[in-house]
C-alpha atoms as a PDB file:
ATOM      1  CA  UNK A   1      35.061  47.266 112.849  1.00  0.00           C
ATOM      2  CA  UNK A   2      33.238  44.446 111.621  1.00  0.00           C
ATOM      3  CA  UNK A   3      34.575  41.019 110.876  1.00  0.00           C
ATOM      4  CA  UNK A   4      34.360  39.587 107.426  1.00  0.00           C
ATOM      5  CA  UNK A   5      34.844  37.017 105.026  1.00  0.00           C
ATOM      6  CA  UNK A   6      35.731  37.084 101.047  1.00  0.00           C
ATOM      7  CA  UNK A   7      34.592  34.212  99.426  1.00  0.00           C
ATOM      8  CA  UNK A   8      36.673  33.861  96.558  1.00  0.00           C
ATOM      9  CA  UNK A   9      39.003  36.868  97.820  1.00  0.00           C
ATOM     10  CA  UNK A  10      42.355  35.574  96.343  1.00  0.00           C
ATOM     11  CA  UNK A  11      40.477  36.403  92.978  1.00  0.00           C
ATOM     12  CA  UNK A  12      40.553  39.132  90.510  1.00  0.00           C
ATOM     13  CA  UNK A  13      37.799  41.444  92.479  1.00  0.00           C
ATOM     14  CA  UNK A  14      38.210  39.685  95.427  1.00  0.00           C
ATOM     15  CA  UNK A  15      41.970  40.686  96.357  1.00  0.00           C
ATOM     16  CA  UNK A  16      40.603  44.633  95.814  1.00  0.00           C
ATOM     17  CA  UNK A  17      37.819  43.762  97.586  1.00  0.00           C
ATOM     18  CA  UNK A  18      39.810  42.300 100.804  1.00  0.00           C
ATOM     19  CA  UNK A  19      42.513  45.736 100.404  1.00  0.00           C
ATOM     20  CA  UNK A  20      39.723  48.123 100.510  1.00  0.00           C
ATOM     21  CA  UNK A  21      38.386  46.133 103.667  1.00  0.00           C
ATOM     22  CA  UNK A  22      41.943  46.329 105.437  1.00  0.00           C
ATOM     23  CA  UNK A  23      42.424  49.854 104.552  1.00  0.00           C
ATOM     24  CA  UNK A  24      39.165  50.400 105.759  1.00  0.00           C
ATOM     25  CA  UNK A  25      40.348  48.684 109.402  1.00  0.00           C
ATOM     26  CA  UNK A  26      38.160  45.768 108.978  1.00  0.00           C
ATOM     27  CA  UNK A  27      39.675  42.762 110.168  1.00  0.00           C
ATOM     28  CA  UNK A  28      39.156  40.095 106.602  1.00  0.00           C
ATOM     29  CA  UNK A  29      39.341  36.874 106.010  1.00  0.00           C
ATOM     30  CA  UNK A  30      40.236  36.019 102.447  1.00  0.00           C
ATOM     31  CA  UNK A  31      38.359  32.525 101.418  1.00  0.00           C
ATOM     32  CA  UNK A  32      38.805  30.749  98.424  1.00  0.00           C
ATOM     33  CA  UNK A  33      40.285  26.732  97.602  1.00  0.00           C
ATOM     34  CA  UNK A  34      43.961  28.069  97.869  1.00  0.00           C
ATOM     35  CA  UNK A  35      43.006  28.510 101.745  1.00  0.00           C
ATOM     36  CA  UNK A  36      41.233  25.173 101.954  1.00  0.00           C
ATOM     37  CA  UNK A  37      37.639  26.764 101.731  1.00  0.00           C
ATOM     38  CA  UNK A  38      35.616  24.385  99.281  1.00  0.00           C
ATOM     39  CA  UNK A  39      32.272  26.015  98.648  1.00  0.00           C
ATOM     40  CA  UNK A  40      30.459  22.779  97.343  1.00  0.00           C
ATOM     41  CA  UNK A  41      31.523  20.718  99.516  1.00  0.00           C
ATOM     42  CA  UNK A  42      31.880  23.065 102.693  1.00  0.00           C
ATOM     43  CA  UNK A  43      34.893  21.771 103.705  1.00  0.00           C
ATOM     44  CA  UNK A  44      36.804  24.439 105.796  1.00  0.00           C
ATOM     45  CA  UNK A  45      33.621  26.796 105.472  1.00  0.00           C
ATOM     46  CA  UNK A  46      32.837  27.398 108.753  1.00  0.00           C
ATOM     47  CA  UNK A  47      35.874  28.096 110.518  1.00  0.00           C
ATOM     48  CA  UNK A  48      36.700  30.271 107.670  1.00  0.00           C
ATOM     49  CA  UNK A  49      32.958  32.156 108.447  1.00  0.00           C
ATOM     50  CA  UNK A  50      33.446  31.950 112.605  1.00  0.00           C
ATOM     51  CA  UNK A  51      33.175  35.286 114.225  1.00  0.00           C
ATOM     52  CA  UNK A  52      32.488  37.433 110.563  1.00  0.00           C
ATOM     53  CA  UNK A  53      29.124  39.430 110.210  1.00  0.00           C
ATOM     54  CA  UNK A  54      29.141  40.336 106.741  1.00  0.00           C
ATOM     55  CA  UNK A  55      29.806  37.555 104.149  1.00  0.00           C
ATOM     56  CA  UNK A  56      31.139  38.917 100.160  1.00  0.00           C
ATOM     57  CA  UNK A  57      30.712  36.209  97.383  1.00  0.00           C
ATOM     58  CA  UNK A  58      32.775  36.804  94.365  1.00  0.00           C
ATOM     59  CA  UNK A  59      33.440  33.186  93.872  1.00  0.00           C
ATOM     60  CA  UNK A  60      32.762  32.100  90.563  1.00  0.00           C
ATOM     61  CA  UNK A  61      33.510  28.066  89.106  1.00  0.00           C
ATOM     62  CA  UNK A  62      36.665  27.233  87.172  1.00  0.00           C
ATOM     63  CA  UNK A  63      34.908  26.094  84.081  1.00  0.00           C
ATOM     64  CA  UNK A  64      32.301  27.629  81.883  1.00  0.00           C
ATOM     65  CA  UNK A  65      31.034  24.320  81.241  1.00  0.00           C
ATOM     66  CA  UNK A  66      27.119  24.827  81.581  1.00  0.00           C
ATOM     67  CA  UNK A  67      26.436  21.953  83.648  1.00  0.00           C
ATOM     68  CA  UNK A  68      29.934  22.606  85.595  1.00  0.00           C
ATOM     69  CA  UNK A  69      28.381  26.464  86.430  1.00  0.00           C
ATOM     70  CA  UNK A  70      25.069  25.614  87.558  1.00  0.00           C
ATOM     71  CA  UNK A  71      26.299  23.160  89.712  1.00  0.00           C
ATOM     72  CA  UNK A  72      28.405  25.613  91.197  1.00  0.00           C
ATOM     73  CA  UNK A  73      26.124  27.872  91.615  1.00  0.00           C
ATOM     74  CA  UNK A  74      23.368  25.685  93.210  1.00  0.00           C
ATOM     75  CA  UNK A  75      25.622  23.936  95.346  1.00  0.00           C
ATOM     76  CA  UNK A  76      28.094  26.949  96.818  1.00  0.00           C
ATOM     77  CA  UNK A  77      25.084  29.210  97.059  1.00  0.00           C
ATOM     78  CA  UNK A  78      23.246  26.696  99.316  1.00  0.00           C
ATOM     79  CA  UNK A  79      26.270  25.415 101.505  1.00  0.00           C
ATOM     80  CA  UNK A  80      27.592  29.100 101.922  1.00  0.00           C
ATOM     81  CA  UNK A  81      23.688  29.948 103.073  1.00  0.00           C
ATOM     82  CA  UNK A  82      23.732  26.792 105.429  1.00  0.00           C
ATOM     83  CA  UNK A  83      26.928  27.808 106.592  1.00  0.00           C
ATOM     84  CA  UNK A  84      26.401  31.515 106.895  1.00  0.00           C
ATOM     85  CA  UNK A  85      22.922  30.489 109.224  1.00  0.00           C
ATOM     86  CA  UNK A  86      25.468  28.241 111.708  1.00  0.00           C
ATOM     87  CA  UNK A  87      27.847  31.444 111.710  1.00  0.00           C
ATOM     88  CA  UNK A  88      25.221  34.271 112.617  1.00  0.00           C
ATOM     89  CA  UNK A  89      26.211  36.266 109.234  1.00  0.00           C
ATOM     90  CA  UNK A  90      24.219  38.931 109.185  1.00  0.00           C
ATOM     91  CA  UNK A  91      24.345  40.250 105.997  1.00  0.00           C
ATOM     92  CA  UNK A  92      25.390  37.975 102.411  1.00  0.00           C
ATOM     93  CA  UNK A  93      26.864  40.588  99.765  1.00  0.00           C
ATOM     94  CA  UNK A  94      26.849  38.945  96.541  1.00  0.00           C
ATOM     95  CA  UNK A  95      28.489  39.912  92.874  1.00  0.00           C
ATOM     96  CA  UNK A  96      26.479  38.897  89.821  1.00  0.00           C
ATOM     97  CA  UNK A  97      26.128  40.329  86.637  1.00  0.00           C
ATOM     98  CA  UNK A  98      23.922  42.990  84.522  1.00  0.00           C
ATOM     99  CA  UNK A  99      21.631  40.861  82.148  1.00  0.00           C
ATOM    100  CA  UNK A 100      21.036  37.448  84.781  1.00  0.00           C
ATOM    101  CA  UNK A 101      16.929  38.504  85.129  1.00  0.00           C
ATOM    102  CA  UNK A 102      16.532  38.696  82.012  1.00  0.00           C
ATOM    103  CA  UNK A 103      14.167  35.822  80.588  1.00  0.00           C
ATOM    104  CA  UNK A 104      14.724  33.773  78.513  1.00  0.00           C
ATOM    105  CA  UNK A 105      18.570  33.494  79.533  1.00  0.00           C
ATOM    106  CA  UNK A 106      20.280  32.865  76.543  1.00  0.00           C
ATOM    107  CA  UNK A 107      23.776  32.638  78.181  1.00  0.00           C
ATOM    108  CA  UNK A 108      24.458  29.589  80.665  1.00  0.00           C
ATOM    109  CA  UNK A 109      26.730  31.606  82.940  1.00  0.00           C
ATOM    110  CA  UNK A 110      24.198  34.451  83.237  1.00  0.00           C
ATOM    111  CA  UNK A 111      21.153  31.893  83.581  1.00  0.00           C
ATOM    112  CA  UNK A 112      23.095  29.912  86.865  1.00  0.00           C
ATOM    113  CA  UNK A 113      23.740  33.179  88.066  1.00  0.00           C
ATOM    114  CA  UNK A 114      19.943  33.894  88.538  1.00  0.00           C
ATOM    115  CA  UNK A 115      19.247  30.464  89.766  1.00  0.00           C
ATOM    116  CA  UNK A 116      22.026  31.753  92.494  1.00  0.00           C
ATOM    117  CA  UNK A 117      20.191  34.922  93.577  1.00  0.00           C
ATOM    118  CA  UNK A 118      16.921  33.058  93.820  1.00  0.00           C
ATOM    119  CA  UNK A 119      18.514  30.650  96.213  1.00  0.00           C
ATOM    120  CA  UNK A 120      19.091  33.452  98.202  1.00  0.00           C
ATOM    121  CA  UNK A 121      15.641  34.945  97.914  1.00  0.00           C
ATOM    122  CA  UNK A 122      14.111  31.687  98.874  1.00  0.00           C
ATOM    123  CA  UNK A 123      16.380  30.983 101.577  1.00  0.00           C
ATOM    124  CA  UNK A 124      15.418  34.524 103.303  1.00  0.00           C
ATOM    125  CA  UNK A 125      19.009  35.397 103.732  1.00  0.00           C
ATOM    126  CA  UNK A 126      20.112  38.985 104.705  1.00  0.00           C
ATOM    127  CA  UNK A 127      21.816  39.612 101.466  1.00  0.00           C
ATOM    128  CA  UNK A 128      22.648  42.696  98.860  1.00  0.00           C
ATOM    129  CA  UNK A 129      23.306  41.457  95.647  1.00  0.00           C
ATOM    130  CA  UNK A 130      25.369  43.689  92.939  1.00  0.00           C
ATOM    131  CA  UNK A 131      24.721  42.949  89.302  1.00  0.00           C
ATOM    132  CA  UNK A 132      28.230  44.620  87.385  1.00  0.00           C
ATOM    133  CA  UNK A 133      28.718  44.834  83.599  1.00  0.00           C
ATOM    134  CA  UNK A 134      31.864  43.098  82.178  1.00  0.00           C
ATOM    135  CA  UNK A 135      35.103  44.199  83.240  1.00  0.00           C
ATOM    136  CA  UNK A 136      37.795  46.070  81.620  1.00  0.00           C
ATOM    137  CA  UNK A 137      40.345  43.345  83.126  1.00  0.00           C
ATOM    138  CA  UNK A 138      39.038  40.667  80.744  1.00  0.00           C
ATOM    139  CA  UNK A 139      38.492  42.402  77.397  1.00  0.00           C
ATOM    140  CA  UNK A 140      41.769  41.133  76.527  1.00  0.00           C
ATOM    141  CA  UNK A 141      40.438  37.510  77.433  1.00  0.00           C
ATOM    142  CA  UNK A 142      37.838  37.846  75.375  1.00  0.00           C
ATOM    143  CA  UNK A 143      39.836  38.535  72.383  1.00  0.00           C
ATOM    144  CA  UNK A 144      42.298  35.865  73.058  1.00  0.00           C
ATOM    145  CA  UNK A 145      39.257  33.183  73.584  1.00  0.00           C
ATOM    146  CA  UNK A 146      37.736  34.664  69.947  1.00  0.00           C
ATOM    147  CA  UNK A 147      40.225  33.590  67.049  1.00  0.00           C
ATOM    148  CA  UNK A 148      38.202  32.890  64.340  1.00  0.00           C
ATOM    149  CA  UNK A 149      39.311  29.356  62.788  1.00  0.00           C
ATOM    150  CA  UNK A 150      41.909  29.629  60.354  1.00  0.00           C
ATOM    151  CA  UNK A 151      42.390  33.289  60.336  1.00  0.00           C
ATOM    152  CA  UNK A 152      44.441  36.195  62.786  1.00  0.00           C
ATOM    153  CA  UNK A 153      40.842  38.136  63.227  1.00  0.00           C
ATOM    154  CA  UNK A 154      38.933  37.811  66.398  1.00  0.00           C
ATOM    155  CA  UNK A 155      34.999  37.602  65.877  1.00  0.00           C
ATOM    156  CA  UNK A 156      32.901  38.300  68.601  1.00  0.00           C
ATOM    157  CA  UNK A 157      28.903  39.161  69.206  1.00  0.00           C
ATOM    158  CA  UNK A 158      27.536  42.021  67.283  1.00  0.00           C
ATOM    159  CA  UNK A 159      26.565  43.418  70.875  1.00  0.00           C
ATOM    160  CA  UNK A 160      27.205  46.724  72.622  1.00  0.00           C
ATOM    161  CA  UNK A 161      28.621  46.885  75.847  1.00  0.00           C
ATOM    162  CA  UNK A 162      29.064  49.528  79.121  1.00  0.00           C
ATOM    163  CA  UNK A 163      32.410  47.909  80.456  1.00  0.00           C
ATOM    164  CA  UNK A 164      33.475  48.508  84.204  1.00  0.00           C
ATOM    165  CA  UNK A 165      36.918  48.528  85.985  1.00  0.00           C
ATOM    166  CA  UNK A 166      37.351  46.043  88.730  1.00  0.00           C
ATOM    167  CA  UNK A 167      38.321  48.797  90.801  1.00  0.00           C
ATOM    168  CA  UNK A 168      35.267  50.718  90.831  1.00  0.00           C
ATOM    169  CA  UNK A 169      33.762  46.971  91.432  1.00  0.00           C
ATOM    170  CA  UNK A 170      35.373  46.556  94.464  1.00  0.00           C
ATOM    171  CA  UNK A 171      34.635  49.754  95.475  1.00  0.00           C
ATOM    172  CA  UNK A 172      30.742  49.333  95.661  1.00  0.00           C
ATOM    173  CA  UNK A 173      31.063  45.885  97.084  1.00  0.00           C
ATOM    174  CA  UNK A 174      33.190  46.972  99.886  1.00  0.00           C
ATOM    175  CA  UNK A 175      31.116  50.297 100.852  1.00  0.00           C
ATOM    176  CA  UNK A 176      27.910  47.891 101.064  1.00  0.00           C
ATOM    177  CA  UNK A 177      29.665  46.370 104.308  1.00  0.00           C
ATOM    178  CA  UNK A 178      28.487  49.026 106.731  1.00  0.00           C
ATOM    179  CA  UNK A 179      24.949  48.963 105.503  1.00  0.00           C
ATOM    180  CA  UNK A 180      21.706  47.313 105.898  1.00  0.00           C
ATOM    181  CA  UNK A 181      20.682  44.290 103.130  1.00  0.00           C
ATOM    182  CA  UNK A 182      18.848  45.894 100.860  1.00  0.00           C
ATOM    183  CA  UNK A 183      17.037  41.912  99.660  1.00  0.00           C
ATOM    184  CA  UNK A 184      17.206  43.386  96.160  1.00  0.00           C
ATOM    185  CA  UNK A 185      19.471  43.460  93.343  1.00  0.00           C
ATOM    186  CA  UNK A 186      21.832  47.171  91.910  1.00  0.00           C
ATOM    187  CA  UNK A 187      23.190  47.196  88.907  1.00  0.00           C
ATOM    188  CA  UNK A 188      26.364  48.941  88.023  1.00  0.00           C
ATOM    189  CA  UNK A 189      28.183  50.186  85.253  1.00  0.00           C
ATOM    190  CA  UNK A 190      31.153  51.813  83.549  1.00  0.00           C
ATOM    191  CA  UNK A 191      30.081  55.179  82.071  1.00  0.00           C
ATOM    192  CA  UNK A 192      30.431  54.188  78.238  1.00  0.00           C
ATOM    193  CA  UNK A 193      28.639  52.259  76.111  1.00  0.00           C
ATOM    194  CA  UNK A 194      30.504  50.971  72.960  1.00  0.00           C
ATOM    195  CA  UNK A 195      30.379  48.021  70.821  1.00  0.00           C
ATOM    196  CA  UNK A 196      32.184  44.886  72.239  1.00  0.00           C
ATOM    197  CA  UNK A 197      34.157  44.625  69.423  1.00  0.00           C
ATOM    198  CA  UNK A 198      35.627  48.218  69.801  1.00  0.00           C
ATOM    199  CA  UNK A 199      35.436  47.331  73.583  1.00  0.00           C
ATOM    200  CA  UNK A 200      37.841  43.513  72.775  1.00  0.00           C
ATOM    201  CA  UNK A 201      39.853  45.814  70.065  1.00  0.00           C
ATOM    202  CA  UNK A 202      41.068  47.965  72.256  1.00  0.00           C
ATOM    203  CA  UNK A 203      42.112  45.790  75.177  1.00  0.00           C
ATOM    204  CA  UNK A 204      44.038  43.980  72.847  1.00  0.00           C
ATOM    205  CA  UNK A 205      45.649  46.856  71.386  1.00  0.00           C
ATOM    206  CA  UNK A 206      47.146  47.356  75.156  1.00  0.00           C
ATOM    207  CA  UNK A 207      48.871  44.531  75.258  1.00  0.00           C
ATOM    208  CA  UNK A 208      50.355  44.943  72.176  1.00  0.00           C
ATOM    209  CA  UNK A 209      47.890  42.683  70.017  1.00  0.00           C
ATOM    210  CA  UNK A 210      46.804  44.373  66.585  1.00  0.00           C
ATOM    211  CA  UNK A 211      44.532  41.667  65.275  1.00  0.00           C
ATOM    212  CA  UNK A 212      41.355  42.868  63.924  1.00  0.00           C
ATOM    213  CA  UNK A 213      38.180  41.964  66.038  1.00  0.00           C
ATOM    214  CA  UNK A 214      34.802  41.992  64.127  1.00  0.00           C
ATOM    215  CA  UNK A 215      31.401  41.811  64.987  1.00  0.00           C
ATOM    216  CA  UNK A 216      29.813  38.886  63.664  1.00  0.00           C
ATOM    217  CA  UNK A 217      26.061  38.432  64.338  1.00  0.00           C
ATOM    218  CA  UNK A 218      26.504  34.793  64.829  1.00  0.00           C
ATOM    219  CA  UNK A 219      29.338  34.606  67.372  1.00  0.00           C
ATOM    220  CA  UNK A 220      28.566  33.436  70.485  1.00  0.00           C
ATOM    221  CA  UNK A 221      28.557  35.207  74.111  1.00  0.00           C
ATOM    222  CA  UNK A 222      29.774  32.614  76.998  1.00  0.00           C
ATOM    223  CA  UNK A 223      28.359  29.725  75.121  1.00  0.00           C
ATOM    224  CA  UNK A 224      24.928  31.869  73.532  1.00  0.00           C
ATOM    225  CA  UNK A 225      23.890  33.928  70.679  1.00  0.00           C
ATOM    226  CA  UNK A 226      22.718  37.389  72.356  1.00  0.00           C
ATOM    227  CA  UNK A 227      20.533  40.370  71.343  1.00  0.00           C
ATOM    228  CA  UNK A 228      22.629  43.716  70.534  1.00  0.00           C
ATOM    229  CA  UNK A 229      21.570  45.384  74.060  1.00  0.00           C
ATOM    230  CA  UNK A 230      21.670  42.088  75.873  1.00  0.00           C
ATOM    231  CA  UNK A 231      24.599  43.561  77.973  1.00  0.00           C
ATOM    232  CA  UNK A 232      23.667  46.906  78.867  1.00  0.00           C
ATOM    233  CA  UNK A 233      22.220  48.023  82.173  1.00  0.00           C
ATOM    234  CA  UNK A 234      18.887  48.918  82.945  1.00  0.00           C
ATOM    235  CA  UNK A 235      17.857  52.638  83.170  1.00  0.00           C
ATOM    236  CA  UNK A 236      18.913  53.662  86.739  1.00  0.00           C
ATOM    237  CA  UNK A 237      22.359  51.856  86.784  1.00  0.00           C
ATOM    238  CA  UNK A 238      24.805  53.195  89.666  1.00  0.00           C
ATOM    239  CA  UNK A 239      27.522  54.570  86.573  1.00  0.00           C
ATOM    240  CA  UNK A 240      31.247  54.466  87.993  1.00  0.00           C
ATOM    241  CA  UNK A 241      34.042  56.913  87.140  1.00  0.00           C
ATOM    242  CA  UNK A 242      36.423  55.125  85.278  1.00  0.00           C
ATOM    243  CA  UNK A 243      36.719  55.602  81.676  1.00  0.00           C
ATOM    244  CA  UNK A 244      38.060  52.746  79.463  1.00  0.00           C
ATOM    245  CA  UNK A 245      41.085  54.633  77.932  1.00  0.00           C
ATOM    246  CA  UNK A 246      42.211  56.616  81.436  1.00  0.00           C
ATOM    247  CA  UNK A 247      42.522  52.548  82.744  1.00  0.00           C
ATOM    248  CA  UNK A 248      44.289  51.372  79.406  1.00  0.00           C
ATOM    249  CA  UNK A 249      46.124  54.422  79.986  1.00  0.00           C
END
């Protein structure tokens, strides 16, 4: 079994991603700053890449901060390449997300994102690169992040969305181990499209929170005012088998 390393894989996907590996019998290293692995600065990079093959990135920067994300994404996606070179990786899996080609880029997360995956593209790395709709894990975020000023109701974009479970995330990353690099971008998807706000409502319904989220045309996205299908996949989408209500469930 091959050796390989989870960049960012004491996070939300990346923990599935590195228990699907060791199920698997692949021996994993998990990477991320609570293991000393810095991905701007490289520090504790390479022995954290020494002897792995296949390389996942699900890192993503602790701030949504435009300037803070591109940053990130410039920086780690270049020392992780550098790094990945030294270390004879031969294949870079990365996780980015439905909606990053699209141009313009409205959203600032979405738009480093890109910049990311041509970094890779220019750098002629082996890589695979997995675009995912939102996940089910953070609807409730969402909602808690939306409060509209001086009132219980949560407002977020009038947009629809095709939510995915991290699960079925991990799932695709993980089974792209044993293949080739495809040097092209898949995008997947949960199997229903609803509105976000139905999408927010009922994650937050789940947890026990009944306030009303509305669609309002001029809430923002991540920092951006977005078209209604902004979100949604492409025709084609690899469509996983979780349904929003069997995971609430």
């Amino acid at each position: 079994m091959a050796r390989i390393t989870v960049i960012g894989g004491t996070g939300l996907i990346g923990r599935k991603v590195v228990a699907r590996l060791r199920t698997a019998g692949h021996d994993v290293r998990a990477a991320s700053p609570s293991t000393g692995v810095d991905l701007v600065t490289g520090a504790g990079l390479d022995a954290a890449l020494a002897g792995s093959s296949v390389v996942i990135d699900v890192s993503k920067p602790r701030t949504y901060d435009p300037d803070a994300v591109w940053r990130h994404f410039d920086l780690a996606t270049r020392t992780l390449v550098a790094a990945e070179a030294r270390a004879g990786v031969i294949h870079h899996v990365a996780l980015s997300a439905v909606g990053t080609e699209r141009v313009p880029q409205p959203i600032p997360f979405y738009r480093a994102k890109a910049h990311g995956e041509a970094i890779l593209r220019e750098e002629s790395a082996p890589f695979s690169v997995v675009r995912a709709t939102q996940f089910f894990e953070f609807g409730a975020q969402i909602g808690a992040q939306a409060r509209a000023g001086g009132t219980d109701a949560a407002r977020v974009a009038d947009a629809d969305v095709q939510p995915i479970a991290g699960d079925d995330v991990a799932a695709v990353l993980a089974g792209l181990v044993d293949q080739s690099p495809t040097r092209d971008a898949a995008e997947i998807a949960g199997p229903e499209v609803m509105t976000l706000a139905d999408f927010v409502s009922r994650c937050l319904a789940a947890t026990g929170d009944a306030r009303p989220v509305l669609a309002d045309p001029e809430a923002q996205y991540f920092g951006a005012l977005i078209d209604r299908s902004e979100l949604l996949p492409a025709e084609g989408a690899w469509l996983a088998p979780t349904r929003l209500a069997d995971w609430l469930g």
